[in-house]
N, C-alpha and C. Protein backbone atom coordinates (compact mmCIF):
# COMPACT_ATOMS: atom_id res chain seq x y z
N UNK A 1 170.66 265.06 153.87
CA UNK A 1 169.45 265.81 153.55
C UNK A 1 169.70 267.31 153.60
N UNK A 2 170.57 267.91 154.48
CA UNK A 2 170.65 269.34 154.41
C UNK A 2 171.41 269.76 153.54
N UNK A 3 171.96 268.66 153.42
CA UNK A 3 173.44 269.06 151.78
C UNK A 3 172.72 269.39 150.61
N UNK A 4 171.70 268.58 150.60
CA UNK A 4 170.83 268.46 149.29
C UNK A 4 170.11 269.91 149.54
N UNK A 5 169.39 270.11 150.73
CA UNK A 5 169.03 271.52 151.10
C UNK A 5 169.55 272.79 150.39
N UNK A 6 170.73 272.43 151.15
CA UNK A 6 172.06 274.13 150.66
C UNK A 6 171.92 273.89 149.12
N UNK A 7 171.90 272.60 148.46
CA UNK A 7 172.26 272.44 147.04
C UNK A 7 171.18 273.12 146.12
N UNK A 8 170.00 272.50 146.52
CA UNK A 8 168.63 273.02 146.31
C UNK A 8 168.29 274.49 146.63
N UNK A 9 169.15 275.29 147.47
CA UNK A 9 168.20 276.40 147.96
C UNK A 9 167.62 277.32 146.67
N UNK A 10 166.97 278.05 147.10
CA UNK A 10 166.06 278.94 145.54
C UNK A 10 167.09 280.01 145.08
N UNK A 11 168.01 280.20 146.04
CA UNK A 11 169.61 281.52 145.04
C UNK A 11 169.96 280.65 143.96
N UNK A 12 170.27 279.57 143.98
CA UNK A 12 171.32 278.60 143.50
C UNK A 12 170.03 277.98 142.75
N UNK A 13 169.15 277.64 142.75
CA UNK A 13 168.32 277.45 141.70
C UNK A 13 167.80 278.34 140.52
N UNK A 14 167.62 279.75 140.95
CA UNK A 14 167.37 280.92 140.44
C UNK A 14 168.54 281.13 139.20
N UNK A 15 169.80 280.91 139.79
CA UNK A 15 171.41 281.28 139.51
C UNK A 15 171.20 280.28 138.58
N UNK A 16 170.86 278.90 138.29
CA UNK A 16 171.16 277.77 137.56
C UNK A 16 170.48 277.99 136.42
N UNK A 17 169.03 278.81 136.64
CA UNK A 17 168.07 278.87 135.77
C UNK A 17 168.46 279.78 134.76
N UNK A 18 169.15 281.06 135.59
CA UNK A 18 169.35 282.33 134.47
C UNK A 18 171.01 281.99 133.87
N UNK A 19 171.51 281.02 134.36
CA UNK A 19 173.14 281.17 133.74
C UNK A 19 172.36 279.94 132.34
N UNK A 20 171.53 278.82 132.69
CA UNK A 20 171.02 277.93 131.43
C UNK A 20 170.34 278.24 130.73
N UNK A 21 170.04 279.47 130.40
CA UNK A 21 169.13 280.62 130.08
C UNK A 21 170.16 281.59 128.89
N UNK A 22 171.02 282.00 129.52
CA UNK A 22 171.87 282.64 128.58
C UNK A 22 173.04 281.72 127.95
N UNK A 23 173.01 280.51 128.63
CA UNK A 23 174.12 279.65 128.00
C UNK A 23 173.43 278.86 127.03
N UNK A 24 171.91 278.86 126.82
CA UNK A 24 170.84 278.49 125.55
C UNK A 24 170.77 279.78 124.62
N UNK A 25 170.98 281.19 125.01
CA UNK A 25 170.85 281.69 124.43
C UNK A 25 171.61 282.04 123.51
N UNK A 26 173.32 281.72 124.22
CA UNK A 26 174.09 281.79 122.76
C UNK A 26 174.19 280.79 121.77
N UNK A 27 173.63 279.69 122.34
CA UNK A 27 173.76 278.55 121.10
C UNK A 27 172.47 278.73 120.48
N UNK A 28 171.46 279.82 120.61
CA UNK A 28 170.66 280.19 119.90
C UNK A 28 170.81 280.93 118.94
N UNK A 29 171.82 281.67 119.36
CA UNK A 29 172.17 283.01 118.24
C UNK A 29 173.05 282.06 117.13
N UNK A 30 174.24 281.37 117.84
CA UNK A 30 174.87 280.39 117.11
C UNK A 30 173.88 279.75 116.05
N UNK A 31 172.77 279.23 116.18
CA UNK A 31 171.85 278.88 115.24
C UNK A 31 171.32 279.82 114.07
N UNK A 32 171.36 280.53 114.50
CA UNK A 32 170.38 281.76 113.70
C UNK A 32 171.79 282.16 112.47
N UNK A 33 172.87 282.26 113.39
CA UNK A 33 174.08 282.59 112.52
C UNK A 33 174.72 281.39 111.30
N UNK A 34 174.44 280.23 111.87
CA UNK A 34 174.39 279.13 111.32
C UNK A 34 173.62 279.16 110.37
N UNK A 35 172.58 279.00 110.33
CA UNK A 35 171.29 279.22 109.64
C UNK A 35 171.11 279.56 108.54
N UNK A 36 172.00 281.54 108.91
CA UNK A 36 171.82 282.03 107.99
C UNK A 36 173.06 281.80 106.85
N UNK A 37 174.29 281.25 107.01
CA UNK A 37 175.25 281.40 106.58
C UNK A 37 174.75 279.80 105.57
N UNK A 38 174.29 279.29 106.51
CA UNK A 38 173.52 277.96 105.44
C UNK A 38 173.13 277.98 103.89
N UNK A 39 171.72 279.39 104.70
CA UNK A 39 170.73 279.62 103.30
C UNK A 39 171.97 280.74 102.55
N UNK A 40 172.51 281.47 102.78
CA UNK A 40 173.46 282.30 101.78
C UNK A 40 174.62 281.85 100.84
N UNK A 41 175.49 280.83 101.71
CA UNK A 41 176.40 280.57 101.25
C UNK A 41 176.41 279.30 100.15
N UNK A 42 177.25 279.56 99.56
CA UNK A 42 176.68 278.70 97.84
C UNK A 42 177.48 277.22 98.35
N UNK A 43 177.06 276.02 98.03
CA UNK A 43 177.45 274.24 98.20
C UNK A 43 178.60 274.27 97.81
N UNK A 44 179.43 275.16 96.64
CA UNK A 44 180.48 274.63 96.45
C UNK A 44 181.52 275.42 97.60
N UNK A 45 181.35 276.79 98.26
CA UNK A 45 182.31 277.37 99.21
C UNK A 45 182.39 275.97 99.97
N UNK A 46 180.97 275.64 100.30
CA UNK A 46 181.33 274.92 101.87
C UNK A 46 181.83 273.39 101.85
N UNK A 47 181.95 272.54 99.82
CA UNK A 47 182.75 271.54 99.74
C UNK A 47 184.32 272.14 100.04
N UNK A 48 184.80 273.21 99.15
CA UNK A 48 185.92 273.84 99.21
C UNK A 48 186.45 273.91 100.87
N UNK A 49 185.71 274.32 101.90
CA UNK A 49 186.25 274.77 103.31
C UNK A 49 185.82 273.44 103.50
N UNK A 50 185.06 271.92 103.54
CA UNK A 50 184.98 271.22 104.00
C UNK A 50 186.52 270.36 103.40
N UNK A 51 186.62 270.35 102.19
CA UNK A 51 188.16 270.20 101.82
C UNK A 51 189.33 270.78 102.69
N UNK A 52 189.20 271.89 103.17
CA UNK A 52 190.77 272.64 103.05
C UNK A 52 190.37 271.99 104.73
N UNK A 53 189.10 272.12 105.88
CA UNK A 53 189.57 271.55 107.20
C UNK A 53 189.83 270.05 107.50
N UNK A 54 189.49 269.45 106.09
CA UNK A 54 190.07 267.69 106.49
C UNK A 54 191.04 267.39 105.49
N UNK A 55 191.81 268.12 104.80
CA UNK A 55 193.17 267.91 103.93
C UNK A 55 194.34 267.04 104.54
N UNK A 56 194.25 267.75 106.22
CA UNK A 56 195.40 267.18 106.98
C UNK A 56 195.15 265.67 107.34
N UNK A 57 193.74 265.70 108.02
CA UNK A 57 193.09 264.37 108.74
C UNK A 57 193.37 263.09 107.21
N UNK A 58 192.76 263.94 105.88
CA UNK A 58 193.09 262.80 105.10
C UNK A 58 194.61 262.29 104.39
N UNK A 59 195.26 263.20 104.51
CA UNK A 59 197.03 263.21 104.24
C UNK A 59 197.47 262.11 105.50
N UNK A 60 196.54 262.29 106.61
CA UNK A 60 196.73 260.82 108.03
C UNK A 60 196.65 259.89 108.07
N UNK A 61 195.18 259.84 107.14
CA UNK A 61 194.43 259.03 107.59
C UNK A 61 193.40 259.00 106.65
N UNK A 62 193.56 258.36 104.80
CA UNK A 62 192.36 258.73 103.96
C UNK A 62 191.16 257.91 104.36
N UNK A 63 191.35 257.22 105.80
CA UNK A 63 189.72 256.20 105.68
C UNK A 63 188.85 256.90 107.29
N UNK A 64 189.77 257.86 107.43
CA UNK A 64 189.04 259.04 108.92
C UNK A 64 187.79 258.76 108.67
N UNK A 65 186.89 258.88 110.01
CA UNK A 65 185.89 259.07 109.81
C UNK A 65 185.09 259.90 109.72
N UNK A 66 185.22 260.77 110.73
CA UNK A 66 184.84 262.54 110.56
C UNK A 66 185.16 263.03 109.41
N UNK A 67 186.71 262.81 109.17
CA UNK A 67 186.72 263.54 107.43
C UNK A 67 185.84 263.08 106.61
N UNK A 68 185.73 261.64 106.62
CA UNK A 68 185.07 260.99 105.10
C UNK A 68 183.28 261.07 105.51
N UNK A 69 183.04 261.40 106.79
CA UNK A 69 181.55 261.86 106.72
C UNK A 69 181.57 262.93 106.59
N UNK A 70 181.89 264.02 107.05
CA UNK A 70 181.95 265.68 106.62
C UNK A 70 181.94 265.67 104.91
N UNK A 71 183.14 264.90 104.15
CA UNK A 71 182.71 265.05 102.51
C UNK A 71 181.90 264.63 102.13
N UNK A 72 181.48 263.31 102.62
CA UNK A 72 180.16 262.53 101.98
C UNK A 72 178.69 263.42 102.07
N UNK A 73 178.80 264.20 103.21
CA UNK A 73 177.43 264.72 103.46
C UNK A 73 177.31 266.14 102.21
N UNK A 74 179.07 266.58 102.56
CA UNK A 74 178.83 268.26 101.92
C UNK A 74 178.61 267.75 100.20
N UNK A 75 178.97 266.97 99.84
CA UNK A 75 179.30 265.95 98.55
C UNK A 75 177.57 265.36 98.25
N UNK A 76 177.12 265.01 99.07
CA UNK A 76 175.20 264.69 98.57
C UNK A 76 174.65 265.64 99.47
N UNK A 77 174.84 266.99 99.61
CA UNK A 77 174.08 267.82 100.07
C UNK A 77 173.02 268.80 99.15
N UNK A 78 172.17 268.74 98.67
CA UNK A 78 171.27 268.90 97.88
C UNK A 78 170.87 270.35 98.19
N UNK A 79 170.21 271.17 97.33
CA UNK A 79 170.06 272.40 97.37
C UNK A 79 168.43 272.88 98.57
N UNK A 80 167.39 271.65 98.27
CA UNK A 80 166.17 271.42 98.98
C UNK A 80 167.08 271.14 100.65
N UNK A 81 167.72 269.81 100.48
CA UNK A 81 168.38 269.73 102.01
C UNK A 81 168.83 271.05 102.54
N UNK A 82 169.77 271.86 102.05
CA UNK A 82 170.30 273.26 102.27
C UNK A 82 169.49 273.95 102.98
N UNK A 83 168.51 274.19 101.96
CA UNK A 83 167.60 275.23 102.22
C UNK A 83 166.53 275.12 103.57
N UNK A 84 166.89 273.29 103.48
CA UNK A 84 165.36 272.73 105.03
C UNK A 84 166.49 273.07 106.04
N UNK A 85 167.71 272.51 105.92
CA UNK A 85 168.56 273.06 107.03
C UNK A 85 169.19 274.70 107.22
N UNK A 86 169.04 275.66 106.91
CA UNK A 86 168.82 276.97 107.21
C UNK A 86 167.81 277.42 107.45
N UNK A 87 166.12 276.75 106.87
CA UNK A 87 165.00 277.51 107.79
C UNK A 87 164.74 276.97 109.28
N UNK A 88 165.31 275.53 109.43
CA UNK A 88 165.26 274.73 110.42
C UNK A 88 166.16 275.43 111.41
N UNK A 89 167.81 275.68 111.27
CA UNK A 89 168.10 276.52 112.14
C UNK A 89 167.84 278.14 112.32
N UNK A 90 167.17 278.46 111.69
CA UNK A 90 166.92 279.87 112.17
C UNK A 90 165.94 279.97 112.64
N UNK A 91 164.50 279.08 112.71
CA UNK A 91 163.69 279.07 113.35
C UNK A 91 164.04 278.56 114.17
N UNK A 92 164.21 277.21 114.46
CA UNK A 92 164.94 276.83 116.01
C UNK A 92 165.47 277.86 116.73
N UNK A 93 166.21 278.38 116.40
CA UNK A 93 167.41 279.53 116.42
C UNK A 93 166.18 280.94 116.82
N UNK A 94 165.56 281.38 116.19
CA UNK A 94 164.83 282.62 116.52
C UNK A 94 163.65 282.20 117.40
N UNK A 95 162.89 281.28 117.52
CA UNK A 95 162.06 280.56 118.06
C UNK A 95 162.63 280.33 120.09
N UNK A 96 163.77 279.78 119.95
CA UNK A 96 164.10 279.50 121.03
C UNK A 96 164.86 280.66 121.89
N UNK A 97 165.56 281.54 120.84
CA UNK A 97 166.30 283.31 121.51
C UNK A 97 164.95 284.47 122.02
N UNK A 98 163.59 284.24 121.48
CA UNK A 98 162.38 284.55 121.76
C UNK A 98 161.91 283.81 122.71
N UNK A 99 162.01 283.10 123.37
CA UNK A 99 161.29 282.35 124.22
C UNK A 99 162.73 283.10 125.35
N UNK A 100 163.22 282.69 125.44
CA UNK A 100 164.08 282.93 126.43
C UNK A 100 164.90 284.42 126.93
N UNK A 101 164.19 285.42 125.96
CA UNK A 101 163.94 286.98 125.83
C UNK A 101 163.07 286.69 127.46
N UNK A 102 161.83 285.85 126.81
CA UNK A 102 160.75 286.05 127.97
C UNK A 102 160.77 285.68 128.88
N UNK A 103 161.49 284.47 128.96
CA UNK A 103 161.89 283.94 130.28
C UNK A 103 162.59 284.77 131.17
N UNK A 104 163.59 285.08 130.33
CA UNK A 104 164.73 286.63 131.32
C UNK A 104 163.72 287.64 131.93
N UNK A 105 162.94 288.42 130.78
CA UNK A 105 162.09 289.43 131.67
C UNK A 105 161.12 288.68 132.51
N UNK A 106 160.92 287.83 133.16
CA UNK A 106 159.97 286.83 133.92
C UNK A 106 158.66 287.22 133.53
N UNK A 107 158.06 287.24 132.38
CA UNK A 107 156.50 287.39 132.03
C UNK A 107 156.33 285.65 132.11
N UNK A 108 155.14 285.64 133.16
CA UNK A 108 154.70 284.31 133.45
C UNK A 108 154.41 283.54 132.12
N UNK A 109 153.46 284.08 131.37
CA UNK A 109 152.88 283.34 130.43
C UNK A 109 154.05 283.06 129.43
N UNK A 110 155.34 283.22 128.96
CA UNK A 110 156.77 282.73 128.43
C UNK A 110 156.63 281.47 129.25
N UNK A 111 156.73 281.06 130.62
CA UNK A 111 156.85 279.61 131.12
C UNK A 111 156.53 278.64 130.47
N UNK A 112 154.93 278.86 130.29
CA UNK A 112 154.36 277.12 130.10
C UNK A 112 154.25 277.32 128.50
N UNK A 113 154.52 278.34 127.94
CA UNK A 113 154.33 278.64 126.57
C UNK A 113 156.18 277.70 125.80
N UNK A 114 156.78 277.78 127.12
CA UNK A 114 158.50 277.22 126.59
C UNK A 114 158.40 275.90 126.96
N UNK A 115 158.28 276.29 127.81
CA UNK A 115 157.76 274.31 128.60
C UNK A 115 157.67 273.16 127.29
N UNK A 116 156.11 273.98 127.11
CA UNK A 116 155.87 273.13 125.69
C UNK A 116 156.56 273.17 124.77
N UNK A 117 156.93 274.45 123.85
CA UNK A 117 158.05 274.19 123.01
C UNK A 117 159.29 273.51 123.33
N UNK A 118 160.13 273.89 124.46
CA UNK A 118 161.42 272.94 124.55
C UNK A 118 160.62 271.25 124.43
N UNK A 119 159.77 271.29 125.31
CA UNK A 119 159.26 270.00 125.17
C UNK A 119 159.06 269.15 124.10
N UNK A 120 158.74 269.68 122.96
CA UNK A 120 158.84 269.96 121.95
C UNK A 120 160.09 269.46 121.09
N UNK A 121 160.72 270.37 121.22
CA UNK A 121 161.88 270.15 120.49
C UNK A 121 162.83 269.01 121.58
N UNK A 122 162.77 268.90 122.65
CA UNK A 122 163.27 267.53 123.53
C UNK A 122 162.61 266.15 122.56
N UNK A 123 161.39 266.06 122.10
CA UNK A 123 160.84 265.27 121.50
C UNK A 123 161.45 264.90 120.42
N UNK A 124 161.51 265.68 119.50
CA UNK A 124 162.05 265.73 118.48
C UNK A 124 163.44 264.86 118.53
N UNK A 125 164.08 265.63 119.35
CA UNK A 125 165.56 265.38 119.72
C UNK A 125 165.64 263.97 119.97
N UNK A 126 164.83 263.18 120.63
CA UNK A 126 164.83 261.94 120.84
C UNK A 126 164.59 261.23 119.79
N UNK A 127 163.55 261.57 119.21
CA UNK A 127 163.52 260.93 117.65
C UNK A 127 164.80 260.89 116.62
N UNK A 128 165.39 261.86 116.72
CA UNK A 128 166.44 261.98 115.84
C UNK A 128 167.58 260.99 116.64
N UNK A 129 167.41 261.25 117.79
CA UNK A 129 168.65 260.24 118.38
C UNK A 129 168.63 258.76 118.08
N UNK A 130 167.40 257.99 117.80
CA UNK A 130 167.29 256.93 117.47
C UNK A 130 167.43 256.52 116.36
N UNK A 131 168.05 257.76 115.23
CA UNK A 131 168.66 257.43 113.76
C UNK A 131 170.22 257.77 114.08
N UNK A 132 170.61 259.28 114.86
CA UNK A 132 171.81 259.25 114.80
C UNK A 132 172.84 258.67 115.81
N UNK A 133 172.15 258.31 117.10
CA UNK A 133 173.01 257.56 118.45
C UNK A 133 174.29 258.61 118.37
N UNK A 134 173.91 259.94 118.36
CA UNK A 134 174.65 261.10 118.45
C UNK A 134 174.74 261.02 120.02
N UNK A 135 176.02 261.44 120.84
CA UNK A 135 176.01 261.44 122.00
C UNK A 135 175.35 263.20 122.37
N UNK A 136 176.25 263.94 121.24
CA UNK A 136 176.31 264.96 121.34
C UNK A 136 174.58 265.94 121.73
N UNK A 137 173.65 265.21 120.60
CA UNK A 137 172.41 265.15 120.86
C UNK A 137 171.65 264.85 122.28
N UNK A 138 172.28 263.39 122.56
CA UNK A 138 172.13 263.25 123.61
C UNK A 138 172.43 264.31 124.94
N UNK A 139 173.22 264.77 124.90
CA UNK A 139 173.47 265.66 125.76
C UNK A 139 173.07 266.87 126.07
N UNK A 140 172.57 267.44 124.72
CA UNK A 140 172.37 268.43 124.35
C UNK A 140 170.37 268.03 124.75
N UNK A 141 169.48 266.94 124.68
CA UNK A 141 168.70 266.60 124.63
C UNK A 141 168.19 266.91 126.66
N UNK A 142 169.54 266.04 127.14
CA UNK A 142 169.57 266.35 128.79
C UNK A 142 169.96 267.40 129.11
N UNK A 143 170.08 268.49 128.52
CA UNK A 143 170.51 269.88 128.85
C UNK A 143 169.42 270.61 129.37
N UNK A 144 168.42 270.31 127.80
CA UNK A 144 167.39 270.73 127.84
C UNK A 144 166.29 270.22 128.70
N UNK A 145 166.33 268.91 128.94
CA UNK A 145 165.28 268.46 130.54
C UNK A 145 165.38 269.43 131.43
N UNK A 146 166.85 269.43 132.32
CA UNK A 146 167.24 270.31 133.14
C UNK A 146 166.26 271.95 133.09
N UNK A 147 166.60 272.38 131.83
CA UNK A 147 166.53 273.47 131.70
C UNK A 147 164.77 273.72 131.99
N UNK A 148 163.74 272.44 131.08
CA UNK A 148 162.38 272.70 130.88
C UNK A 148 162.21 272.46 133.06
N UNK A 149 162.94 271.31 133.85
CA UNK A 149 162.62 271.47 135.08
C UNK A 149 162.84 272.42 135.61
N UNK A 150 164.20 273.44 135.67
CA UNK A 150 164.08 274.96 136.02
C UNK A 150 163.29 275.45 135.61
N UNK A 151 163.14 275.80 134.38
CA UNK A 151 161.45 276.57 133.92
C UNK A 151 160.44 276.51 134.66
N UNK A 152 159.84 275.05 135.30
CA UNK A 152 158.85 274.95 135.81
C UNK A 152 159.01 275.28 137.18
N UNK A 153 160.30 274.95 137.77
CA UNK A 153 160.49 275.30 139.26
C UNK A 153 160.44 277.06 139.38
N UNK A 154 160.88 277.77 137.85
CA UNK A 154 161.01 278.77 138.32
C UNK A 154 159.72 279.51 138.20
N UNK A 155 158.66 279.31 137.62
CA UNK A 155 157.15 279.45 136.98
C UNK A 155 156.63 279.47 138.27
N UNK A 156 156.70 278.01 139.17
CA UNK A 156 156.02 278.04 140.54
C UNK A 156 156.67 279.23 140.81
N UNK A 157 157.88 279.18 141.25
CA UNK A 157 158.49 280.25 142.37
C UNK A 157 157.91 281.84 142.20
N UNK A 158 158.01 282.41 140.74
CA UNK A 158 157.47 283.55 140.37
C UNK A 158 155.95 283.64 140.88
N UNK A 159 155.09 282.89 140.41
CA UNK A 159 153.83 282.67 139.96
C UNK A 159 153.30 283.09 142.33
N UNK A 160 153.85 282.05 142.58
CA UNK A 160 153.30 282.44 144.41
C UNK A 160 154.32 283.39 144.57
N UNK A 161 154.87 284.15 144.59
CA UNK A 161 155.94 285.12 144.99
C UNK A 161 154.91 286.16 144.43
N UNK A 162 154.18 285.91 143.49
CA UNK A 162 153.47 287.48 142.95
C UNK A 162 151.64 287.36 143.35
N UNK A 163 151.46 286.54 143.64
CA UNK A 163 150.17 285.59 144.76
C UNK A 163 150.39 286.19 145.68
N UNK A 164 151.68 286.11 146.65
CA UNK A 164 151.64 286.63 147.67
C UNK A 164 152.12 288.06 147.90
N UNK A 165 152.63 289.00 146.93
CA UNK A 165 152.79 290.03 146.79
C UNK A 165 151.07 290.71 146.65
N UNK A 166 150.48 290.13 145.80
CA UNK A 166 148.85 290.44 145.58
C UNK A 166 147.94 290.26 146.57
N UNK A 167 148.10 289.21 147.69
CA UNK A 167 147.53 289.16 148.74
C UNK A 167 147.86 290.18 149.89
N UNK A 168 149.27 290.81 149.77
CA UNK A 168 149.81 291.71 151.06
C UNK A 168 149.14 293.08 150.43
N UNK A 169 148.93 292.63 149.33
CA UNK A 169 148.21 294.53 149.07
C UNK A 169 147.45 295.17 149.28
């Protein structure tokens, strides 16, 4: 019980919250950069570079699977698909680097305002997992639990920390 204590204390919760905080935030920017390179870049560059990074895998191995899904997708990737997947990551992407702007400067009302959105997009995430049985999703799905339970642990912690700053005044 005291192990769990030291494990739990509020430094080391605080510390967990702001390092999952900026370690969301670069795979946010990663999105936005994604995103944009999506909506700009023309279907045939990205058959061409989807060619030249599985040339080797298929010279191995022409029945790979990563290779032969990477062509199949860039190969029926449609200009409407393109375009839903670059507004999809840059809103994700700008949506979620904004939320977590606010979280950093601790303005209370960012908490339950992310809560719900990650919540949100946790939802989502589950839905999609039950077409793709992506682990990667998966993981990425429990990242984000973690992260929406720091949020809330850290919402309390702020929220009476400034209660009781307002009461000593």
């Amino acid at each position: 019980m005291v192990a769990l204590k030291k494990l739990l204390d509020e430094e080391k919760l605080r510390l967990a919250f702001e390092l999952s905080l900026w370690f969301k935030a670069i795979f946010a920017a990663s999105e936005i950069v994604a995103g944009a390179a999506t909506w700009f870049v023309p279907q045939r560059l990205f058959l061409t570079l989807v060619l030249w990074v599985t040339k080797d895998e298929f010279a191995e191995d022409p029945h790979d699977l990563v290779a032969n899904f990477l062509l199949h997708t860039v190969q029926h990737l449609s200009i409407d698909t393109q375009k839903f997947a670059a507004i999809y990551l840059l809103a994700h992407g700008v949506i979620k680097l904004w939320l977590i702007v606010g979280l950093l400067r601790e303005k209370l009302w960012y908490f339950p305002v992310s809560i719900i959105v990650f919540g949100l997009f946790i939802g989502y995430q589950v839905y999609r997992f039950t077409f793709t049985h992506s682990v990667w999703l998966l993981l990425i799905t429990a990242l984000d639990v973690v992260i929406v339970a720091l949020t809330w642990h850290e919402y309390r912690y702020l929220r009476n920390e400034r209660k009781a700053v307002a009461s000593n005044s």
